[in-house]
Every structure is written in structure tokens, then in C-alpha cells.
C-alpha atoms as a PDB file:
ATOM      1  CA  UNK A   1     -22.511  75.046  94.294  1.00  0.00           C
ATOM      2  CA  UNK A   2     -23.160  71.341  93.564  1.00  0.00           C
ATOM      3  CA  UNK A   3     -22.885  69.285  90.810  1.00  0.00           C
ATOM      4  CA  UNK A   4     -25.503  69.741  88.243  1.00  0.00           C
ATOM      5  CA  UNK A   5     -26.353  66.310  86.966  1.00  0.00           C
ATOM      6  CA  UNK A   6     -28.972  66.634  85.153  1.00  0.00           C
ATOM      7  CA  UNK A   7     -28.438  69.194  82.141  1.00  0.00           C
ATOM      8  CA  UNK A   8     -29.531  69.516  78.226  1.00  0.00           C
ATOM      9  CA  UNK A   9     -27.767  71.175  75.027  1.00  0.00           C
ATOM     10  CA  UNK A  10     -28.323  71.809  71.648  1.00  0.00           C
ATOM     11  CA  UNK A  11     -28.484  67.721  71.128  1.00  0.00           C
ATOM     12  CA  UNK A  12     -31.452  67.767  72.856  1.00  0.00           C
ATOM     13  CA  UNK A  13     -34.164  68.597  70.485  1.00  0.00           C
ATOM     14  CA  UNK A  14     -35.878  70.914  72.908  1.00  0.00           C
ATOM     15  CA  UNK A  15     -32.941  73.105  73.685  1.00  0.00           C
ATOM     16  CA  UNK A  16     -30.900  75.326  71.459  1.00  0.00           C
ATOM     17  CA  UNK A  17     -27.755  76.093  74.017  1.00  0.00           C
ATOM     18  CA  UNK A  18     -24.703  75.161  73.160  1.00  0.00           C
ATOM     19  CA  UNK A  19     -22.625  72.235  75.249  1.00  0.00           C
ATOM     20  CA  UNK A  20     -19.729  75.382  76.030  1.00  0.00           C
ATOM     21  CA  UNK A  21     -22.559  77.679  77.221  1.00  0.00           C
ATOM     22  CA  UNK A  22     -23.617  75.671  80.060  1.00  0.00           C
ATOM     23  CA  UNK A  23     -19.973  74.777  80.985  1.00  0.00           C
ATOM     24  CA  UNK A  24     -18.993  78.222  81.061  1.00  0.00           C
ATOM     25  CA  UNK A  25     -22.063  78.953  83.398  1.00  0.00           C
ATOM     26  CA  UNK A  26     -20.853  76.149  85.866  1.00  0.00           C
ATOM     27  CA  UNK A  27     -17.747  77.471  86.019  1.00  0.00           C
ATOM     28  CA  UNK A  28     -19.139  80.437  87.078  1.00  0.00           C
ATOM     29  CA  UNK A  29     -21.166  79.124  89.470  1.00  0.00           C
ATOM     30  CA  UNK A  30     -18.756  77.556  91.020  1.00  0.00           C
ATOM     31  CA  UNK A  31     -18.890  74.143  90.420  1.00  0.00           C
ATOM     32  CA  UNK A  32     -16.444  71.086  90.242  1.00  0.00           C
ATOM     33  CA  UNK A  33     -18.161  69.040  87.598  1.00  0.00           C
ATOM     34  CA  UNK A  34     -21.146  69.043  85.582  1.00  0.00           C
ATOM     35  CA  UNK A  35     -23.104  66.497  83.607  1.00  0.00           C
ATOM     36  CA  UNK A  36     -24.669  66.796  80.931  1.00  0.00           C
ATOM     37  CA  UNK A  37     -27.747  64.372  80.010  1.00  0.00           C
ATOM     38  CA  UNK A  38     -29.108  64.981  76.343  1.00  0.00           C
ATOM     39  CA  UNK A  39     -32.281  63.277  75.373  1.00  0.00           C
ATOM     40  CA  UNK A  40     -32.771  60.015  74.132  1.00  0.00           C
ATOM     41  CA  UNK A  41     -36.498  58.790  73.715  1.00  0.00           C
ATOM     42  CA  UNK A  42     -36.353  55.677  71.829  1.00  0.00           C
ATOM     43  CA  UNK A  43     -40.025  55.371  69.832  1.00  0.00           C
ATOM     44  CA  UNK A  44     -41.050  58.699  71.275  1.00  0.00           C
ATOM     45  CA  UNK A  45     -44.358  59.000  69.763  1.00  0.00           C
ATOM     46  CA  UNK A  46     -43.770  62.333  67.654  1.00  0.00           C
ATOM     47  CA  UNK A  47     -40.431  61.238  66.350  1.00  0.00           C
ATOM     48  CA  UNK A  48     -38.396  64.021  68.967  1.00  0.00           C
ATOM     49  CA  UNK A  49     -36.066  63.531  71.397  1.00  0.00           C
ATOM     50  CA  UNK A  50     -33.515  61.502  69.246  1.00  0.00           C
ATOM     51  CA  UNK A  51     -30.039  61.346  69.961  1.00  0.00           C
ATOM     52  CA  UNK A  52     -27.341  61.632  67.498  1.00  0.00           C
ATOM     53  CA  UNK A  53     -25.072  59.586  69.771  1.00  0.00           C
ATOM     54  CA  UNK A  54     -21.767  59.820  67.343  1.00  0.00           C
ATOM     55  CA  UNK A  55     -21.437  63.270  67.354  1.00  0.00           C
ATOM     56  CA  UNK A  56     -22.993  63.557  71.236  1.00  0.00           C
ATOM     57  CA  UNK A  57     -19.962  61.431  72.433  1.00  0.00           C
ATOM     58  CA  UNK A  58     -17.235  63.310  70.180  1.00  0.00           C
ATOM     59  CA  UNK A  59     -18.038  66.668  71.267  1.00  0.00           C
ATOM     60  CA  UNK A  60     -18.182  65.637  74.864  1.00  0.00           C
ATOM     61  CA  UNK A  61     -14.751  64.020  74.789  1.00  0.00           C
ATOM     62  CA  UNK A  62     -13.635  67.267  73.338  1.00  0.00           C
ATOM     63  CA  UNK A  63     -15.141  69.270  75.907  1.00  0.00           C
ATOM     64  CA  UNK A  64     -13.256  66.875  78.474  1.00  0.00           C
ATOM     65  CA  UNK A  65     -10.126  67.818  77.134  1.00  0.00           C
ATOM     66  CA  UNK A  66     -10.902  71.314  76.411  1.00  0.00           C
ATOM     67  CA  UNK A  67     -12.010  72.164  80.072  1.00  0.00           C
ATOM     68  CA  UNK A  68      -9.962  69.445  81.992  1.00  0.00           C
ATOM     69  CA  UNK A  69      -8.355  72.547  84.147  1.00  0.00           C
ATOM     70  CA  UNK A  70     -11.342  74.282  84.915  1.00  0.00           C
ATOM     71  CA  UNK A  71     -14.087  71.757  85.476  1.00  0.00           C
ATOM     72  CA  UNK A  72     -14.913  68.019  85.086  1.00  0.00           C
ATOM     73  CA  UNK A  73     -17.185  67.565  82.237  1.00  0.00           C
ATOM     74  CA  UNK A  74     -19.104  64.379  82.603  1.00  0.00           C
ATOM     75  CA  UNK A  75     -20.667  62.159  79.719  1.00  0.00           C
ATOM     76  CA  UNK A  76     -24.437  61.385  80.720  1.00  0.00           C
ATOM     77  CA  UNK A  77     -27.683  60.700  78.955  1.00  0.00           C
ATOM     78  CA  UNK A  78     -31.015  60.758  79.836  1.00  0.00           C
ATOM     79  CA  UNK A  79     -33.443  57.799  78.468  1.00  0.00           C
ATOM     80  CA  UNK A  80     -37.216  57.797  78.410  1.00  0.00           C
ATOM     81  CA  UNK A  81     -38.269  54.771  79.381  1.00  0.00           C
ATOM     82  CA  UNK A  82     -41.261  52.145  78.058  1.00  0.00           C
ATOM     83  CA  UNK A  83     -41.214  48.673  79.341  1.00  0.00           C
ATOM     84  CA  UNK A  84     -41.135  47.174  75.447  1.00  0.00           C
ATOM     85  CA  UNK A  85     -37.557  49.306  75.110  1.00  0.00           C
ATOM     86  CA  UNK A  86     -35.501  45.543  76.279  1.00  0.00           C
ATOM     87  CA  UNK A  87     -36.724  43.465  73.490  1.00  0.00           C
ATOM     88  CA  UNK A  88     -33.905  42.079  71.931  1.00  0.00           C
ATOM     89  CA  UNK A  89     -31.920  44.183  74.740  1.00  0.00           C
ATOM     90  CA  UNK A  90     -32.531  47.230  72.964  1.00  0.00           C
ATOM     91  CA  UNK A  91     -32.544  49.662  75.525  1.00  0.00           C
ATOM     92  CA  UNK A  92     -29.376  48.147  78.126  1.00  0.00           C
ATOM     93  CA  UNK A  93     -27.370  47.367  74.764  1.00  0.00           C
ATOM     94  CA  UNK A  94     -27.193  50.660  73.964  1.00  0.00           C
ATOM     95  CA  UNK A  95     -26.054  51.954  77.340  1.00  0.00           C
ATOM     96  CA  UNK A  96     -23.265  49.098  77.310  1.00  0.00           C
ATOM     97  CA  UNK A  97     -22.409  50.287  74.431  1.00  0.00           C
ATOM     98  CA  UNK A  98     -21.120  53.750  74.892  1.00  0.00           C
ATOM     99  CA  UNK A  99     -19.093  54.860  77.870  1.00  0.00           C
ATOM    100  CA  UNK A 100     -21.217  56.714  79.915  1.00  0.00           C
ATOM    101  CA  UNK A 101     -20.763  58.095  83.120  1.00  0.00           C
ATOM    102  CA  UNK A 102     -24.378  58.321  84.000  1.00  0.00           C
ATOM    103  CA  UNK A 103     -27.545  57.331  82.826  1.00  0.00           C
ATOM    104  CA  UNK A 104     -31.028  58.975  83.779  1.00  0.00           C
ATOM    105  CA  UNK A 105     -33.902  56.673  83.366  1.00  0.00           C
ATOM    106  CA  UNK A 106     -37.309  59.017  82.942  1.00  0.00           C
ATOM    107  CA  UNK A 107     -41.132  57.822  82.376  1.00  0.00           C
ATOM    108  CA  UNK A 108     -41.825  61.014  79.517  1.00  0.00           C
ATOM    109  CA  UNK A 109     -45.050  58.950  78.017  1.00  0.00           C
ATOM    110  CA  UNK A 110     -48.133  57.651  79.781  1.00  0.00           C
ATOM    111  CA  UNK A 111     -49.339  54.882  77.029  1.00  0.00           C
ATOM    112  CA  UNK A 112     -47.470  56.413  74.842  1.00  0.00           C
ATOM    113  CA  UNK A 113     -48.617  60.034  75.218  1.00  0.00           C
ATOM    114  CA  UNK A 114     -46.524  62.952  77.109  1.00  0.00           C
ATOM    115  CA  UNK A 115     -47.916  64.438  79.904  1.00  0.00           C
ATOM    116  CA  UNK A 116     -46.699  67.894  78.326  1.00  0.00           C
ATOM    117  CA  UNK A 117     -49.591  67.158  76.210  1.00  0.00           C
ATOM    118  CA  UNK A 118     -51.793  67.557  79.201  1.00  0.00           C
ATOM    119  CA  UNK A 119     -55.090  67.859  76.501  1.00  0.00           C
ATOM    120  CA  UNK A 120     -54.182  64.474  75.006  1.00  0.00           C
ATOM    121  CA  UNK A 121     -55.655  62.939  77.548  1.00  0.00           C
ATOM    122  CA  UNK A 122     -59.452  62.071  78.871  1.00  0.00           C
ATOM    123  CA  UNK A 123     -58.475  61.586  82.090  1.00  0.00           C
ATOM    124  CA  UNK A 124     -59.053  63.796  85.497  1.00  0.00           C
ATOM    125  CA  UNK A 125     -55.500  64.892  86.940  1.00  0.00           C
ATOM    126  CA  UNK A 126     -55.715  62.124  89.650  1.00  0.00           C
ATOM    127  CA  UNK A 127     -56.345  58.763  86.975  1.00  0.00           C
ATOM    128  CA  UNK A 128     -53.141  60.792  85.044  1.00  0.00           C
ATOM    129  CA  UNK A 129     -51.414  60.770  87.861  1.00  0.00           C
ATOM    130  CA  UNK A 130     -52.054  57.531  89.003  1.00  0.00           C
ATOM    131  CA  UNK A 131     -51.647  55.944  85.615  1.00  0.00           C
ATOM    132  CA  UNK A 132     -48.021  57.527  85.469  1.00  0.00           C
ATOM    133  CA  UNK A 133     -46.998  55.613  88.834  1.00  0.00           C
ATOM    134  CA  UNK A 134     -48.399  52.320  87.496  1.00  0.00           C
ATOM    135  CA  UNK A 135     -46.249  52.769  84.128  1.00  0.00           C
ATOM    136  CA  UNK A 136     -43.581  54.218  85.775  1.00  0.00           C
ATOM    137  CA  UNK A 137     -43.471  50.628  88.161  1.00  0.00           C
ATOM    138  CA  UNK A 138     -43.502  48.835  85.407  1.00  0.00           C
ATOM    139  CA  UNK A 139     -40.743  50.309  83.505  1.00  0.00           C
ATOM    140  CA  UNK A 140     -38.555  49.926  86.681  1.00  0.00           C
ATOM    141  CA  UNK A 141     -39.181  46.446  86.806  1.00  0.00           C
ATOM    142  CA  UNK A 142     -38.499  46.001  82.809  1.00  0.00           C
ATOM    143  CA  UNK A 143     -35.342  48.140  82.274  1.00  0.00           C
ATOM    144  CA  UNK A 144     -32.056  48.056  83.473  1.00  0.00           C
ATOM    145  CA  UNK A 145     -28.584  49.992  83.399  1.00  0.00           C
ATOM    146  CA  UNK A 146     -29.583  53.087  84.476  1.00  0.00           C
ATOM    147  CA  UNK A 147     -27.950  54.920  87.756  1.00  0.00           C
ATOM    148  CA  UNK A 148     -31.249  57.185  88.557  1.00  0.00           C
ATOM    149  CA  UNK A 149     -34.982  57.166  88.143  1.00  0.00           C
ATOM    150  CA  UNK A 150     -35.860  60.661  87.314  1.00  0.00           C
ATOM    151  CA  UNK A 151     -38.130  63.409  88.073  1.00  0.00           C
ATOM    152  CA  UNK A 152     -40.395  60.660  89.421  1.00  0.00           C
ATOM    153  CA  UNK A 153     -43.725  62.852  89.663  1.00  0.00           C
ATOM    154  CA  UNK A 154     -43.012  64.634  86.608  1.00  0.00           C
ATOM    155  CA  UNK A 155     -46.844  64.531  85.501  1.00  0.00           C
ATOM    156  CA  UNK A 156     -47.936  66.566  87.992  1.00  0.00           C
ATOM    157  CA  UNK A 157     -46.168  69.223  86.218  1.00  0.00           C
ATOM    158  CA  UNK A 158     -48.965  69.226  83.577  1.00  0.00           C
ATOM    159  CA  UNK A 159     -51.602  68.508  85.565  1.00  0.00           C
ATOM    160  CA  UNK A 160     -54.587  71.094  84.832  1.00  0.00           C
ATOM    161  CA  UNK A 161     -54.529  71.960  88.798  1.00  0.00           C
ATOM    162  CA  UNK A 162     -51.122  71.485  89.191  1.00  0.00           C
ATOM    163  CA  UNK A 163     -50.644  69.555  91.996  1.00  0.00           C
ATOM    164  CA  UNK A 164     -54.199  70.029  93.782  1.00  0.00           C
ATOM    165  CA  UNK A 165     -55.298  66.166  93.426  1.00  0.00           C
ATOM    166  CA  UNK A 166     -51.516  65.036  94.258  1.00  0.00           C
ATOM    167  CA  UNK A 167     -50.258  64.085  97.696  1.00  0.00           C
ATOM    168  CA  UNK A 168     -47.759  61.160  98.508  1.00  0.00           C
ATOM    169  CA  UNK A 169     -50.575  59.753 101.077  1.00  0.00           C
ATOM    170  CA  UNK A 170     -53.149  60.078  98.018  1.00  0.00           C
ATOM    171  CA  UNK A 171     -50.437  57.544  95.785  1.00  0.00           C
ATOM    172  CA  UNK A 172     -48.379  55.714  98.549  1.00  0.00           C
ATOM    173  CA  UNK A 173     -49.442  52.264  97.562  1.00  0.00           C
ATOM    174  CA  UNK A 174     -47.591  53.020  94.192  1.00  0.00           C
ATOM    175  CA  UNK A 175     -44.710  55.666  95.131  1.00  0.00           C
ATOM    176  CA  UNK A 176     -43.814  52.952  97.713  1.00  0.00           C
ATOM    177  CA  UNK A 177     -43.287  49.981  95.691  1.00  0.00           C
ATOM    178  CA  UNK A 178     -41.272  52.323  93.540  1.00  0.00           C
ATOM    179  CA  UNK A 179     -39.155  53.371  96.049  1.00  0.00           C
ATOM    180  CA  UNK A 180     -38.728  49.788  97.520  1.00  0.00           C
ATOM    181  CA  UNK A 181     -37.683  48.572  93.733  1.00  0.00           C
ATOM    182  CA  UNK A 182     -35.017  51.311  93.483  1.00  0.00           C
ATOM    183  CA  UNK A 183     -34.020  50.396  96.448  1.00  0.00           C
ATOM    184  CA  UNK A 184     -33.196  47.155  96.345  1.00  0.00           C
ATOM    185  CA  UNK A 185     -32.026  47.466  92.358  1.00  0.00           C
ATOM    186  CA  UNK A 186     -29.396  50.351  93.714  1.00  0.00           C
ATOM    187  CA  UNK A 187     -31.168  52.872  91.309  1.00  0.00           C
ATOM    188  CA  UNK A 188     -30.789  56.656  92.825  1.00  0.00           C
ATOM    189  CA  UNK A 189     -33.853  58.937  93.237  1.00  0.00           C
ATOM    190  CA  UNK A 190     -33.044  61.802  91.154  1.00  0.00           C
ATOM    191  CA  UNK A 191     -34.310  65.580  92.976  1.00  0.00           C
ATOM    192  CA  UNK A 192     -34.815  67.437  90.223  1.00  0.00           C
ATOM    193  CA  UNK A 193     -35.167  71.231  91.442  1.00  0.00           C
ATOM    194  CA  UNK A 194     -37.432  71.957  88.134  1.00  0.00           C
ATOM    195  CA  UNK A 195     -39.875  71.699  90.027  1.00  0.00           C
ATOM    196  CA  UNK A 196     -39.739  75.064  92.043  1.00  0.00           C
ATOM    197  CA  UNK A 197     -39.894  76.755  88.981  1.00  0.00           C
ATOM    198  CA  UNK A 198     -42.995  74.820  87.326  1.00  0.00           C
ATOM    199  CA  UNK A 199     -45.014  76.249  89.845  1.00  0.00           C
ATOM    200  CA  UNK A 200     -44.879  73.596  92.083  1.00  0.00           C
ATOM    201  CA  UNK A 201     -43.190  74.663  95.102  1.00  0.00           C
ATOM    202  CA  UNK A 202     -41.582  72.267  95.842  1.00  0.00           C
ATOM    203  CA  UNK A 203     -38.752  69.792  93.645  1.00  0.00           C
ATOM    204  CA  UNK A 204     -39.868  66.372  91.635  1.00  0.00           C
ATOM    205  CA  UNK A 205     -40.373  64.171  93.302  1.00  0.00           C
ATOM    206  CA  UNK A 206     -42.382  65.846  96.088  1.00  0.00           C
ATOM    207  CA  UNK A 207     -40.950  65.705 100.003  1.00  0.00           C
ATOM    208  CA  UNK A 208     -42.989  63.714 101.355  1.00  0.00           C
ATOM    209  CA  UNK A 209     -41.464  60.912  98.668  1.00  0.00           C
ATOM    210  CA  UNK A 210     -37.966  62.076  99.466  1.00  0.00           C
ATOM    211  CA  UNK A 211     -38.874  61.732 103.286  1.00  0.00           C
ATOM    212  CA  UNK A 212     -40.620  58.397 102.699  1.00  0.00           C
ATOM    213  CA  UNK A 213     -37.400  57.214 100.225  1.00  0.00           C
ATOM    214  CA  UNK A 214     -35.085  57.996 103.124  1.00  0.00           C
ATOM    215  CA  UNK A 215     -36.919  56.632 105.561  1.00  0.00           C
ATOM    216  CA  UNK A 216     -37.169  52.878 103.712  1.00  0.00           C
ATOM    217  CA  UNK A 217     -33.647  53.066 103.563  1.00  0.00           C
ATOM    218  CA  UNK A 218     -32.609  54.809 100.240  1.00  0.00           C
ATOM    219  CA  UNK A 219     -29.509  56.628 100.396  1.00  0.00           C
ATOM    220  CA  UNK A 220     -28.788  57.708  97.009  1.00  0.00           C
ATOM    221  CA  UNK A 221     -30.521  60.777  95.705  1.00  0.00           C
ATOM    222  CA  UNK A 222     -28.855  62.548  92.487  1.00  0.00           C
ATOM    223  CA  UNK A 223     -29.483  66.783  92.343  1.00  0.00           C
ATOM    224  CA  UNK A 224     -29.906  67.864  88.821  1.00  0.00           C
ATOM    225  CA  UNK A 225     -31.464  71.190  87.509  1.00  0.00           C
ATOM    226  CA  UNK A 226     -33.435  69.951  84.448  1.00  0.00           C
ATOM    227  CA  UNK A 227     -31.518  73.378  82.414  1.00  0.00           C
ATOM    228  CA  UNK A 228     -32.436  73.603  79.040  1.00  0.00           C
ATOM    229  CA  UNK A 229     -30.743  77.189  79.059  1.00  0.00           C
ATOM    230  CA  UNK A 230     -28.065  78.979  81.170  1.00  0.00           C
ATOM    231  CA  UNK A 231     -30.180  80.268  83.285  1.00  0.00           C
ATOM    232  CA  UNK A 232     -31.662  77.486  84.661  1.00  0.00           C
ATOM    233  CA  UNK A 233     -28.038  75.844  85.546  1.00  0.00           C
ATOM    234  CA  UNK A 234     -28.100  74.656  89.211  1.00  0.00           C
ATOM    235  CA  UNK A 235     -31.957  76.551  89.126  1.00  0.00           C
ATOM    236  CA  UNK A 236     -33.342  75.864  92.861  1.00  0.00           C
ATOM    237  CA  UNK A 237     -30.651  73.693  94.259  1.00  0.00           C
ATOM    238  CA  UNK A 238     -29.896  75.961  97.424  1.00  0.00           C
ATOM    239  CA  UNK A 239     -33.349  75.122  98.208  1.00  0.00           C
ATOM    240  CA  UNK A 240     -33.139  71.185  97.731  1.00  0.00           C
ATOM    241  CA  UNK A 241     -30.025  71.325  99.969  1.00  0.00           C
ATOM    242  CA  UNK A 242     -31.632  73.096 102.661  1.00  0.00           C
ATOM    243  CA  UNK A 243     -34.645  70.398 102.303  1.00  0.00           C
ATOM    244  CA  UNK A 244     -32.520  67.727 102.214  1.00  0.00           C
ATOM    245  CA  UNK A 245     -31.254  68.644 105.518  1.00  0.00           C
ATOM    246  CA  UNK A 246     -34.963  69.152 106.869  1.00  0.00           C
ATOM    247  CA  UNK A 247     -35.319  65.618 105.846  1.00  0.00           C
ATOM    248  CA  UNK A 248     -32.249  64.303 107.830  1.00  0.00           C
ATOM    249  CA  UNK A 249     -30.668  63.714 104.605  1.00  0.00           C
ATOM    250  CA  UNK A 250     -26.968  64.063 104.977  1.00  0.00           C
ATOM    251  CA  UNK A 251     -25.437  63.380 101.567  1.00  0.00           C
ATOM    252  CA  UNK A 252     -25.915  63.782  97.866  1.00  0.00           C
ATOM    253  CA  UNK A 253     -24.307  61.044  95.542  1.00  0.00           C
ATOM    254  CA  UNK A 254     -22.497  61.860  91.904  1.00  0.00           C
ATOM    255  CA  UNK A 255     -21.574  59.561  89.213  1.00  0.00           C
ATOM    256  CA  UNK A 256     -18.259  58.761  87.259  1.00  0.00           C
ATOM    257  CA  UNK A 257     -17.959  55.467  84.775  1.00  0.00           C
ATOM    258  CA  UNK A 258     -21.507  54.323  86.111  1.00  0.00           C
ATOM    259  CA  UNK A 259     -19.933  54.127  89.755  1.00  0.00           C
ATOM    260  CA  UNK A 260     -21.521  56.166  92.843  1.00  0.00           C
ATOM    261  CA  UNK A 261     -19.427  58.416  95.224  1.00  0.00           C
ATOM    262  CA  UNK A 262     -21.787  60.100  98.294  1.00  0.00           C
ATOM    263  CA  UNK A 263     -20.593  63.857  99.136  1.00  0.00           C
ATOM    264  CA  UNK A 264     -21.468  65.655 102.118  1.00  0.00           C
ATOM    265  CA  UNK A 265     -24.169  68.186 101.728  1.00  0.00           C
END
């Protein structure tokens, strides 16, 4: 089994699993290493998704000590992004400032409202959708330090027909600029197997964006599971091997101290 690098915990304020639960499970799964990525929204709009950063770092160094025989524990966060976040280099000073091995950049908010919050917004699922790409360009362009962009459709998860007024074609003006910016900024597009189980069918972001990523050029694409519990540990990530292969996609890429390392699929 891979390496699961995108994973939350009880720091997370939308899971209640304990750090050694989801290490145990990736032990059992067989896995080398695991990362785990607790939330940190800056501003989020309802005051969630804050990140107790001391206490995140201590018990991670413990855990890296405490399981250094049985698997590599890996210290990674996951940031929602909003393109006012680098005033005063708010949002890059705090990744300098801790020693993470990984960061996940994610667009949660659309104007400052979550997608989750699909009734929020007086919009038809295709101006939602499109909005998200236009923010979600933007914030690339704004932010910096971050290894991955994640779960880069990750409003068509809410959308009220799912993914019925979503297609790459349908966005490609947008998705491709994205792609081209993480490109050339050496920013990883995170497949985040979530998807399958969202009712989707397929990961975030879609295939036809992985297949249109590759062929640009990208080489860097990050697996992570999105787990908020044990269960969903590694969740779908037989399947995004097997479609990366489809796709002529040859390796996956993992993280340690910020620095990429591609492993064969």
C-alpha cells in the first residue's frame, strides 16, 4: 500500500480520531510512512478549522519517536488558501516557521463561503464551479510554500447534481492555466481518492485533469486519502494506481523536509 499523504486527527476540528489510531491502521495496511495533514484555515469564515500548532508539532515528534521501528510518521499540514492570506507574509511565514515535511495548499471557500455549504450559495452548479477555478487561480498565483495544490475540483463534491454540469472540456480554459502555474511553480497535483467515495466515481481532481496535467508536462502528483477516520486510511487508492497507469503515469512523488522523491507505481 502507498503512502497516505493526505490524513486528519483529532486536531482537525472535523475529526475525532486519534493521531495513534490512524498510525496503527497504516501499519496494518502495510505502509512505509504516513502523513498526516491537520487543518489549518486561517480566517475561515465560521471560526473552524484552527490549528493548535504547539501541541500539533509536539505530539507528532512524539509519534516519530514512538513508531520510528514500525513506520515513518511524517509532519504535514494542510492550509486553506485565500489570496489576502500573504499580507504581511502571513501565510509563507508560518510555514517557514515550523518544520514541516509537507504542506497541502486547498481552495475550502469560494468568496469566503464553503462549498460544503452548497445552500449558501445563489449560484447554478456550473457559475459554483466555475467561480472555484477562478479563485482557486488566483490563490496559486498569491501564495507560496506549499508542495501540493489539493483536491483541485473539490466543489463538485457539493454540487446539487454532483458532477452533471462538470467536465474538464466544460472548464479547460481555467483547469489549464492552473495546471500550467503548478507547473512551472513545481507545486504537485494532489489525487485525492475521496472522491470515489463522495459519489463521484472517480478521484479529485477528475481524469481528464490528471490526463491533461501529465500531458503539459507535470510530473508530480501526491496520493492522499482525505481520512478523517480509520476507515477511510488509503480509501480508493488501488483504484488511483490502476488509473494512473491508464494515464501513462508511471510514478507517484512523497515528501520529506519540503523535498520531493518520485516512487515507482
Amino acid at each position: 500500500m502507498f503512502a497516505d499523504y493526505h490524513v486528519h486527527t483529532s486536531f482537525s476540528s472535523d475529526s475525532d480520531t486519534p493521531c495513534e489510531q490512524m498510525i496503527e491502521k497504516a501499519i496494518r495496511l502495510g505502509m512505509d510512512r504516513i502523513c498526516i495533514t491537520d487543518h489549518y484555515d486561517m480566517d475561515y469564515e465560521t471560526g473552524e478549522f484552527q490549528l493548535d500548532t504547539p501541541a500539533y508539532e509536539q505530539k507528532i515528534l512524539e509519534l516519530q519517536e514512538l513508531y520510528a521501528d514500525r513506520i515513518e510518521v511524517l509532519y504535514g499540514v494542510e492550509m486553506g488558501l485565500k489570496p489576502d492570506l500573504e499580507e504581511n507574509r502571513r501565510f509563507s511565514g508560518y510555514l517557514e516557521s515550523h518544520p514541516f515535511d509537507y504542506c497541502i495548499g486547498s481552495v475550502h471557500v469560494i468568496d469566503g463561503k464553503d462549498p460544503y455549504y452548497r445552500d449558501e450559495f445563489a449560484m447554478s452548479d456550473a457559475e459554483m464551479f466555475r467561480r472555484y477555478f477562478e479563485i482557486t487561480l488566483e490563490n496559486i498565483r498569491a501564495l507560496s510554500g506549499f508542495q501540493t495544490l489539493g483536491h483541485l475540483d473539490y466543489a463538485v463534491r457539493y454540487g446539487i447534481r454532483k458532477a452533471e454540469e462538470y467536465s474538464y472540456r466544460r472548464y479547460s480554459d481555467l483547469i489549464d492555466m492552473i495546471l500550467i502555474e503548478l507547473i512551472n511553480r513545481g507545486i504537485a497535483l494532489e489525487v485525492n481518492t475521496a472522491g470515489y467515495r463522495a459519489g463521484l466515481g472517480a478521484p479529485n481532481p477528475h481524469p481528464d485533469v490528471i490526463r491533461r496535467y501529465h500531458n503539459l508536462g507535470g510530473e508530480r502528483i501526491v496520493l492522499g486519502s482525505d481520512a478523517h477516520a480509520p476507515e477511510y486510511l488509503g480509501y480508493g487508492m488501488d483504484m488511483a494506481r490502476d488509473l494512473l497507469l491508464s494515464l501513462g503515469i508511471r510514478y507517484v512523488t512523497v515528501y520529506k523536509k519540503k523535498k520531493p522523491e518520485m516512487i515507482r507505481l
